[in-house]
Protein backbone atom coordinates (compact mmCIF):
# COMPACT_ATOMS: atom_id res chain seq x y z
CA UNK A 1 82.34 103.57 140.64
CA UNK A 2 84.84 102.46 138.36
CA UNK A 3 88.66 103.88 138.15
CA UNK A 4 88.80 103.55 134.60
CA UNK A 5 84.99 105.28 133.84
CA UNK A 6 85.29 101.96 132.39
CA UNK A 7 80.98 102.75 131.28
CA UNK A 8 81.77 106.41 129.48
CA UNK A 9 84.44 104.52 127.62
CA UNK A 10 82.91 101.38 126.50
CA UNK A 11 79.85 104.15 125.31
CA UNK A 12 82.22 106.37 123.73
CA UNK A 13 83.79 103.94 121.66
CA UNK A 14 80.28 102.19 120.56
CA UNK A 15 79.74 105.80 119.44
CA UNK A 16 82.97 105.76 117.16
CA UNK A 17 81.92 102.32 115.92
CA UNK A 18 78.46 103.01 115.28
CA UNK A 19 79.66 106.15 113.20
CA UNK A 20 82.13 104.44 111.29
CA UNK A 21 79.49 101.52 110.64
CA UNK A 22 76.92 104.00 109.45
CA UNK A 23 79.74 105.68 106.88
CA UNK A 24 80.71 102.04 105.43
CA UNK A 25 76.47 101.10 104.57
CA UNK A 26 77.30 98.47 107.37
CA UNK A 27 74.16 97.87 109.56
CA UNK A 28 73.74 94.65 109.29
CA UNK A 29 75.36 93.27 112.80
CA UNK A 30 73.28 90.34 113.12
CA UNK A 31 76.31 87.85 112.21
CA UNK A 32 80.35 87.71 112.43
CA UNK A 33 81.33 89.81 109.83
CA UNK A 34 84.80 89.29 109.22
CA UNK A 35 86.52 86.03 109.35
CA UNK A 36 89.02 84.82 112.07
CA UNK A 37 92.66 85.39 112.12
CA UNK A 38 92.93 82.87 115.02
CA UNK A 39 90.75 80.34 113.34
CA UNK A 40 92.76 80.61 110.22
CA UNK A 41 95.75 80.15 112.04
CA UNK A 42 94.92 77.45 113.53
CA UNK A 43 94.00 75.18 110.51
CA UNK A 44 96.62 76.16 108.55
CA UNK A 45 98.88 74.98 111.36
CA UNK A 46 96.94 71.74 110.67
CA UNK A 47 97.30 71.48 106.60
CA UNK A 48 101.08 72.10 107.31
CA UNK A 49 100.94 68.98 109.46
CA UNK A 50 98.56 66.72 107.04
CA UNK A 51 100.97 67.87 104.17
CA UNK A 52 103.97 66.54 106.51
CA UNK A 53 102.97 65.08 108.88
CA UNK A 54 106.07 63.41 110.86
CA UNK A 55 107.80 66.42 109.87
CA UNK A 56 105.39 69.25 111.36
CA UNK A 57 102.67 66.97 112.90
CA UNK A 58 102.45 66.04 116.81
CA UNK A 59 105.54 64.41 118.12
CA UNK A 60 104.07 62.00 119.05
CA UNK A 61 102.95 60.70 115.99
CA UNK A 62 104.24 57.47 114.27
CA UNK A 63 104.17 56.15 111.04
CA UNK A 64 101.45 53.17 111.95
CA UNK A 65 99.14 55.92 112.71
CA UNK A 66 99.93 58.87 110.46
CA UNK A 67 97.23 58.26 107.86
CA UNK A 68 94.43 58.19 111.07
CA UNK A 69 96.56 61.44 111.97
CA UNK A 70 96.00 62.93 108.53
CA UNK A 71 92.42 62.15 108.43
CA UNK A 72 91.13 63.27 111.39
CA UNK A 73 93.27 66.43 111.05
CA UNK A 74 92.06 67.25 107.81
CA UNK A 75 88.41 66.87 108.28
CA UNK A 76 88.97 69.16 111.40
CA UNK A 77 90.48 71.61 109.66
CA UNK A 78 88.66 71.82 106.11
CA UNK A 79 85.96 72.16 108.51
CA UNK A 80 87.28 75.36 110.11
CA UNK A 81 88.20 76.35 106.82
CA UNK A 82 84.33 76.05 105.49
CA UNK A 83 83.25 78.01 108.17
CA UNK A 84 85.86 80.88 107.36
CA UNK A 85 85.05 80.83 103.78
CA UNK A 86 81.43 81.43 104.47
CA UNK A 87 82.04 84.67 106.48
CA UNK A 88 84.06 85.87 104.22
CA UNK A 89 81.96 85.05 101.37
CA UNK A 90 78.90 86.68 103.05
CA UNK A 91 81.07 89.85 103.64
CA UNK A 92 81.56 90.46 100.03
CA UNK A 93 78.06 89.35 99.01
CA UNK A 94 76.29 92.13 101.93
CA UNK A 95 73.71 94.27 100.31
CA UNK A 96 73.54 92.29 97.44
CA UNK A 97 71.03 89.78 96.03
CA UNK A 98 72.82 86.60 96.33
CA UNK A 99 70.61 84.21 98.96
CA UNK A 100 72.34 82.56 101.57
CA UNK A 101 72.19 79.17 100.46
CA UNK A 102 73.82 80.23 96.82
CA UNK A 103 77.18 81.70 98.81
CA UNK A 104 77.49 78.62 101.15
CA UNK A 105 77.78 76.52 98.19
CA UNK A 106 79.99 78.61 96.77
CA UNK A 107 81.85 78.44 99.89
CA UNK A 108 81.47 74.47 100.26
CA UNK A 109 82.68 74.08 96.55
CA UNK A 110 86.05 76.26 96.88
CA UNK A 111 86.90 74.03 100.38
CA UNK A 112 86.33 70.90 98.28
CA UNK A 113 88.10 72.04 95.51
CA UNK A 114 91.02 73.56 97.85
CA UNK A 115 91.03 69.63 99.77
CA UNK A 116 91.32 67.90 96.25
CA UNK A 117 94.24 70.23 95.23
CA UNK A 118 96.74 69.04 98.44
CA UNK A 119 98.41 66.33 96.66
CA UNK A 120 99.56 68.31 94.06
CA UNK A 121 100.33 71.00 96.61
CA UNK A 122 102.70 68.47 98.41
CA UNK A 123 104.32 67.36 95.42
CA UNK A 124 105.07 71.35 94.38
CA UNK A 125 106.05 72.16 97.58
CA UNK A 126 108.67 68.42 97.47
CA UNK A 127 110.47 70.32 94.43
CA UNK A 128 110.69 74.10 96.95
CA UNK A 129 112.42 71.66 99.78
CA UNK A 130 115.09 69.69 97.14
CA UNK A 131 115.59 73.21 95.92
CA UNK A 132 116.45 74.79 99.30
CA UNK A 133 118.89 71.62 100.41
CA UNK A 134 120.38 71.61 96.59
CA UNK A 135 121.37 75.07 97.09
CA UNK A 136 122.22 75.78 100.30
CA UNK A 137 126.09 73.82 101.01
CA UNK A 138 125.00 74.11 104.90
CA UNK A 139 121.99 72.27 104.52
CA UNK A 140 122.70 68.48 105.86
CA UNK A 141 119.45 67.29 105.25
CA UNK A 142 115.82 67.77 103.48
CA UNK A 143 114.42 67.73 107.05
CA UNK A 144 116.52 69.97 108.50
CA UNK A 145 114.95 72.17 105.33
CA UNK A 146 111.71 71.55 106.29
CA UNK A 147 111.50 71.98 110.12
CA UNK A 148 113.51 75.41 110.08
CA UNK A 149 114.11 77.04 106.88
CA UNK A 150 112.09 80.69 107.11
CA UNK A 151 112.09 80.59 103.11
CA UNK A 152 110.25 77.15 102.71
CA UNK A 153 108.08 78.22 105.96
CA UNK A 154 106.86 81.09 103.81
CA UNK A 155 106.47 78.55 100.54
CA UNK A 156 103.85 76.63 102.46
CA UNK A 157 101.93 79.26 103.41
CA UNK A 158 102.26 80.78 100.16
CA UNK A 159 101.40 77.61 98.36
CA UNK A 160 97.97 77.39 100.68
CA UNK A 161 97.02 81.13 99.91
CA UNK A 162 97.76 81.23 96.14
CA UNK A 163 95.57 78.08 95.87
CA UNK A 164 92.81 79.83 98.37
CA UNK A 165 93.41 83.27 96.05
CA UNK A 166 92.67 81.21 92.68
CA UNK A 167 89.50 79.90 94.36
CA UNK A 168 88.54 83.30 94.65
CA UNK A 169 88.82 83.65 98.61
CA UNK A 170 91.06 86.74 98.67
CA UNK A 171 90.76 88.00 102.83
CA UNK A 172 91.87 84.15 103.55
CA UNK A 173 94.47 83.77 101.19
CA UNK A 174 95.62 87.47 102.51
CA UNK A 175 95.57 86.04 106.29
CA UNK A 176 97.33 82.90 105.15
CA UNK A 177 100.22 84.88 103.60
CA UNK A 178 100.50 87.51 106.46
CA UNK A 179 100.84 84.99 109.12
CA UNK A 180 104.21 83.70 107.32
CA UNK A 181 104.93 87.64 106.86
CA UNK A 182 105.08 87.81 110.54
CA UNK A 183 106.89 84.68 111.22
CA UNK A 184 109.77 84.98 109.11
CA UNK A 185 110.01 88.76 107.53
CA UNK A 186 108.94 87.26 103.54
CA UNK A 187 106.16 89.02 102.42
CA UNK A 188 104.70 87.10 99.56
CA UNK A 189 101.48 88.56 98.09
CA UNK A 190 98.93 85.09 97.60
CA UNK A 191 98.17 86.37 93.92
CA UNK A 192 101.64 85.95 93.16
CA UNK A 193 102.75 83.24 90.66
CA UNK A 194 105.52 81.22 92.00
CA UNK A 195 106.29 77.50 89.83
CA UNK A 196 108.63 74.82 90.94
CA UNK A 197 111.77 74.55 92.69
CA UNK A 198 111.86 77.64 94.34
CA UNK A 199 114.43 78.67 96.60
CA UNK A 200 114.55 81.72 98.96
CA UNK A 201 117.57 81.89 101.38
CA UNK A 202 117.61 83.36 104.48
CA UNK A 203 114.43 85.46 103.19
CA UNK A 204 114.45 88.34 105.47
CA UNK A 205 112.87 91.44 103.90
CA UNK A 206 111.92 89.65 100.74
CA UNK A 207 108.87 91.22 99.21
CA UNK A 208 107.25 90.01 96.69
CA UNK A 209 104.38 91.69 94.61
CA UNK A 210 100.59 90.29 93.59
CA UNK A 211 101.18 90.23 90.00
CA UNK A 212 104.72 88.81 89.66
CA UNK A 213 105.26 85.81 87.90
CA UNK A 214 108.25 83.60 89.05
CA UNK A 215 109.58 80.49 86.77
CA UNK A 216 110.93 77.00 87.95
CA UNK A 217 113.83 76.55 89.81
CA UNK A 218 114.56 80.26 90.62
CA UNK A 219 116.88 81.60 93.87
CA UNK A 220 115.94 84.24 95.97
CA UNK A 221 118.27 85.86 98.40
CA UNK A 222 117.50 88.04 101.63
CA UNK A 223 116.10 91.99 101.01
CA UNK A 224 115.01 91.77 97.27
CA UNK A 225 111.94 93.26 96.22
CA UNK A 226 110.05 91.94 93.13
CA UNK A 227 107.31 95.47 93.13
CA UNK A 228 105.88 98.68 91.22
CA UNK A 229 106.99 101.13 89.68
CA UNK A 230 104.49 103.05 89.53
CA UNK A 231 100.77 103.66 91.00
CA UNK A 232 98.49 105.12 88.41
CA UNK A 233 95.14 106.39 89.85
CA UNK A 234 91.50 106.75 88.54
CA UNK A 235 89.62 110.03 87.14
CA UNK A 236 88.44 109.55 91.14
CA UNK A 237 91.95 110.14 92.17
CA UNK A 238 92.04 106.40 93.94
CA UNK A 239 94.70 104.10 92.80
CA UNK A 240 93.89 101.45 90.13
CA UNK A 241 93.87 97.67 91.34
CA UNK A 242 94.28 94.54 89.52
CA UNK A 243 96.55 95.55 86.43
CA UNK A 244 100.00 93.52 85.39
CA UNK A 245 102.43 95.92 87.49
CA UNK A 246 105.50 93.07 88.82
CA UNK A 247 108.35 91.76 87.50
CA UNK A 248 108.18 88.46 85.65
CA UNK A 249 111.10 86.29 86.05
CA UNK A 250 111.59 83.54 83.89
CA UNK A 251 113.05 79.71 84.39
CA UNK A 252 117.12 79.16 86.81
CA UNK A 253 117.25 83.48 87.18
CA UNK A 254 119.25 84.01 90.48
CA UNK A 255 118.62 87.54 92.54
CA UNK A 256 120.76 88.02 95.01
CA UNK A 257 120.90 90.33 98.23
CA UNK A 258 119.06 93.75 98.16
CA UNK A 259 117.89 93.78 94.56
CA UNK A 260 115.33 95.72 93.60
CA UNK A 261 113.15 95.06 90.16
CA UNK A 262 110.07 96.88 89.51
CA UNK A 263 107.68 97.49 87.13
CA UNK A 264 106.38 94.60 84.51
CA UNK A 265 109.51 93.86 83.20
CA UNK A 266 111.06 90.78 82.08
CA UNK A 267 113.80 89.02 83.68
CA UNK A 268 115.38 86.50 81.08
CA UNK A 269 116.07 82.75 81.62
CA UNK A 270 119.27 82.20 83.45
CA UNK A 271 119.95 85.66 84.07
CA UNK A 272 122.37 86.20 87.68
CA UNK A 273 121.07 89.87 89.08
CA UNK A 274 123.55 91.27 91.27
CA UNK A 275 123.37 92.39 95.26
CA UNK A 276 121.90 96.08 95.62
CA UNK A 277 121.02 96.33 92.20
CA UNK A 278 118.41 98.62 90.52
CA UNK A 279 116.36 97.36 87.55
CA UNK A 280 113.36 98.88 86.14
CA UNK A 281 114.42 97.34 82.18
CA UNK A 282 113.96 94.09 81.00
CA UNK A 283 117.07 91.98 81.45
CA UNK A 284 117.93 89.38 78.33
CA UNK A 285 118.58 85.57 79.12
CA UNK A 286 122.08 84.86 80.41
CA UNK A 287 122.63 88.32 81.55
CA UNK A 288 124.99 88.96 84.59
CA UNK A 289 123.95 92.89 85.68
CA UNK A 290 126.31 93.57 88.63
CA UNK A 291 126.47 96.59 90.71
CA UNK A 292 129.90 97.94 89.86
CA UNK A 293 129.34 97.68 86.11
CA UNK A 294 126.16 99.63 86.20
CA UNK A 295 127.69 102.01 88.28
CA UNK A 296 130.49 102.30 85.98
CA UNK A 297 127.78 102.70 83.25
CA UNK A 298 126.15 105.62 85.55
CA UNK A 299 129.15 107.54 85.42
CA UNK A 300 129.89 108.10 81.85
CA UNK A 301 126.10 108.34 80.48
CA UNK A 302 124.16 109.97 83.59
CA UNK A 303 122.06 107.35 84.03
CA UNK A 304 122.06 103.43 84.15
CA UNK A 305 120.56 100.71 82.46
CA UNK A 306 120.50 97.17 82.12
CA UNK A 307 120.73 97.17 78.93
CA UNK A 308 124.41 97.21 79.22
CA UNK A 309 125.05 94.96 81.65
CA UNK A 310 127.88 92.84 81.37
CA UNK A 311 126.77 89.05 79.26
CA UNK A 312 128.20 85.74 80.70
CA UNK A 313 130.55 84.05 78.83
């Protein structure tokens, strides 16, 4: 007889499962469900090698051989990727009346339009990586930016799940993000808009909401939160998904440490937002709001706002 009751166990937790199974409509067993973490992993460790590949490819790998490299990786990996996409498609399509064959060409079409969209994913992510070594005065080279910066770690991975989000492959794009989340503390939501030249430095506790939209050639320091305000719910009492709720922060707008900015509001070209700052008001172009001045502000009227923040010259 077992120690453990290792038999009572593994039957009391088929139980659970079975119950929980029965509560979610989910009966249907017959194939993988959900798609795999691992799996994903593992091919996005391969598009960040095809999109650089003597940078974060093998070391062994040379330049007479780096387009054989790229090939074979790719096809390997798109591969993986179409078999992901199909699970996941399937999951959203159970109980309904779309046939097999109709979501694994939906499926085959989003992995061929997701291959055909690298280029242009390498050349965005070429203007995140002159960003980072532009702005950082202890950055000695681009590579050096590449190989360990946590901020352009989490712009490839956000770069990959925004394009898999567009294509309408939301659990992978989710997967994508979160495995950056976990790697370097910037939690960037895939459905977030992000243009060129982006720049987040150092990047721990960063957070960064699904319907903020971020303009070209913006810094990012550590701790600041682009989120909600506020979570209106249903007449069901359940919270209401998919509305305009972020910050949108236009073209050269620096943030730096510990900001927080919720709520859709508008952060104006050029504007400089202060360390440990509140905002939940839009913020005019060229604005400097510091910390001291809206505290200043806070004590004579009761309350602060942006509104007054103190112009650049």
């Amino acid at each position: 007889m077992s120690t453990f009751d290792i038999p009572e166990i593994v039957k009391q937790l088929r139980q659970v499962r079975d119950q929980w199974r029965e509560k979610q409509n989910r009966t249907d067993t017959e194939y993988r469900e959900f798609p795999s973490r691992d799996a994903i992993a593992r091919a996005v460790e391969s598009f960040k090698g095809v999109l650089f590949p003597l940078r974060l490819g093998p070391p062994e790998l040379r330049h007479a051989t780096e387009d054989f490299y790229v090939g074979h990786t790719l096809d390997s990996a798109l591969q993986t990727l179409l078999a992901q996409a199909r699970i996941e498609l399937h999951y959203r399509q159970r109980g309904s009346a779309v046939g097999v064959q109709e979501v694994d060409a939906q499926a085959t079409n989003a992995v061929h339009q997701f291959a055909h969209s690298l280029p242009q994913l390498r050349q965005l992510l070429d203007t995140d990586v002159l960003a980072a070594f532009q702005g950082d005065p202890a950055a000695r080279s681009v590579d050096e930016v590449v190989l360990s910066y946590p901020g352009v770690l989490a712009l490839i991975h956000h770069r990959i799940a925004h394009t898999l989000y567009r294509l309408e492959l939301p659990l992978l794009a989710r997967i994508v993000s979160e495995l950056a989340h976990s790697q370097t503390g910037i939690d960037i939501h895939p459905g977030a808009q992000i243009a060129s030249g982006c720049f987040i430095d150092h990047g721990t506790g960063v957070v960064i909401g699904e319907t903020a939209q971020i303009g070209s050639n913006v810094r990012i320091y550590q701790a600041v939160t682009l989120g909600a305000k506020r979570f209106p719910k249903d007449e069901q009492g359940h919270l209401q998904k998919g509305w305009a709720r972020h910050p949108i922060v236009q073209d050269d707008v620096v943030i730096y440490a510990g900001a927080t900015i919720l709520g859709r509001v508008t952060i104006g070209q050029g504007a400089v937002i202060g360390g440990n700052v509140w905002i939940t008001d839009d913020v005019p172009s060229g604005t400097h709001v510091s910390q001291a001045r809206l505290q200043k502000d806070a004590d004579a009227t009761g309350s602060s706002t942006v509104s007054e923040a103190r112009v650049a010259a």
